[in-house]
Protein backbone atom coordinates (compact mmCIF):
# COMPACT_ATOMS: atom_id res chain seq x y z
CA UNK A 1 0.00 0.00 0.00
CA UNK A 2 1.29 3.12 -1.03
CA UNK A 3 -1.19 5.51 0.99
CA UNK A 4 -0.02 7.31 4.07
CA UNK A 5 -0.04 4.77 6.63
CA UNK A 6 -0.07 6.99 9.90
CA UNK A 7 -3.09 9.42 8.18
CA UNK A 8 -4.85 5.82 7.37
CA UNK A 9 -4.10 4.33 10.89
CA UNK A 10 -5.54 7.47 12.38
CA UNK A 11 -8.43 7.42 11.03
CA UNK A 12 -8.76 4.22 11.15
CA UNK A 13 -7.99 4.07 15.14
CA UNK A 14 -10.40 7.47 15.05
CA UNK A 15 -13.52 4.84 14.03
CA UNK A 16 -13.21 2.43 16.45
CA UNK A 17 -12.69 4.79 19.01
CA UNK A 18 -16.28 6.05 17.48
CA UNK A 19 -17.97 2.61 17.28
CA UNK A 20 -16.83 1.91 20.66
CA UNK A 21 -18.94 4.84 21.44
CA UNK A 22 -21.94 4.11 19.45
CA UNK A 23 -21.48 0.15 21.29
CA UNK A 24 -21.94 2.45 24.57
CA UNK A 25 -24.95 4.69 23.41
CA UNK A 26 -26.80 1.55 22.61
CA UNK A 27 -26.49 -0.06 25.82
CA UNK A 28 -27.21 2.91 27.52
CA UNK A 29 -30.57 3.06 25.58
CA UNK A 30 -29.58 6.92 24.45
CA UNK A 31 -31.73 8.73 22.11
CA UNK A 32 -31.52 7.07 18.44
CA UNK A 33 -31.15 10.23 16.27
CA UNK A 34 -27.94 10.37 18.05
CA UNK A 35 -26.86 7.20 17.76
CA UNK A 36 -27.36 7.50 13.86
CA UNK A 37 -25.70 10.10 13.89
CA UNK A 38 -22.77 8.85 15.08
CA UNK A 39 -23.01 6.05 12.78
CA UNK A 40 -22.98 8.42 9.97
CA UNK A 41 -19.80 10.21 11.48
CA UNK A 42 -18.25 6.58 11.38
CA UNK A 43 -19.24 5.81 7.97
CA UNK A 44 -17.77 9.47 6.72
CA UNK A 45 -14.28 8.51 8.75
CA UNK A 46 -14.35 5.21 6.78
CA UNK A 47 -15.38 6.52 4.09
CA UNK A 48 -12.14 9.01 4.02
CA UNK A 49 -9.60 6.46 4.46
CA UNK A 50 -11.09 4.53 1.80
CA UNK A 51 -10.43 7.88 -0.37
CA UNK A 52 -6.94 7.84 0.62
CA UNK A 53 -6.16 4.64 -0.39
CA UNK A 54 -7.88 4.95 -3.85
CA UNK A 55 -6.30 7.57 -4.58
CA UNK A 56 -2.72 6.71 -3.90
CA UNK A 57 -3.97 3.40 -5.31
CA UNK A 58 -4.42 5.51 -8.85
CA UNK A 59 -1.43 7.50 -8.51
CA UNK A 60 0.80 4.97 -7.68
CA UNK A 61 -0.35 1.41 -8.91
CA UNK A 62 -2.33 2.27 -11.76
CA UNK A 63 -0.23 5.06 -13.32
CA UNK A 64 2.54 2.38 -13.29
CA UNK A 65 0.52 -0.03 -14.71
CA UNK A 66 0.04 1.85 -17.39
CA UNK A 67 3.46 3.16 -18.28
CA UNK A 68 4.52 -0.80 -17.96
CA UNK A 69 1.29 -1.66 -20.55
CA UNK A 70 -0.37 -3.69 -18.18
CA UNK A 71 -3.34 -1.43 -17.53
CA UNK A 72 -6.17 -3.82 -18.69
CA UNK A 73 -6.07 -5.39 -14.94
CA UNK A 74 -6.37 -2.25 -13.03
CA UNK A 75 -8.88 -1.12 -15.19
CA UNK A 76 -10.86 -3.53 -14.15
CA UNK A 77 -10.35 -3.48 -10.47
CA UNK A 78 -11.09 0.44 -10.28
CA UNK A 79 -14.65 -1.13 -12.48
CA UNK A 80 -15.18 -3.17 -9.98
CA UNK A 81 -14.95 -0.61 -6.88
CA UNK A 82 -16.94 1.92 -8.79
CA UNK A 83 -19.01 -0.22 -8.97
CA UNK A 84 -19.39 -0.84 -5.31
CA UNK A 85 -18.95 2.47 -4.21
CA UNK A 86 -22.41 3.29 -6.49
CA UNK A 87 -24.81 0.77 -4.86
């Protein structure tokens, strides 16, 4: 991986600090709209570090791939999480 590892880990460490939290909120029976929202606040943290990765993913993997002529592969791949990333 070619993303920056301490800005991933951060984040990373930042959302399970946060779903510990929500695991908390639930068993204290707290008000829903909050625990959604702290879902949502989870899913945008995740959602970030998946950003970070994708892109150094396309800077660094697939731009090579390409000047090496083996793009057809990572083509596909960034199909395939588009594709996920829409549903």
């Amino acid at each position: 991986m070619k993303a920056d590892k301490d800005k991933i880990n951060q984040l990373l460490k930042t959302a399970a600090g946060q779903i510990e939290g929500i695991s908390k909120m639930v068993n204290e029976d707290r008000y829903c709209i909050d625990i959604s929202n702290q879902i949502l606040a989870v899913q945008s943290i995740l959602k970030k570090a998946n950003n970070e990765i994708l892109k150094a993913h396309m800077e660094m993997c697939v731009k090579q791939a390409f000047i090496e002529g083996n793009e057809e592969e990572k083509i596909k791949e960034i199909i395939m999480i588009i594709d996920k990333l829409s549903k």
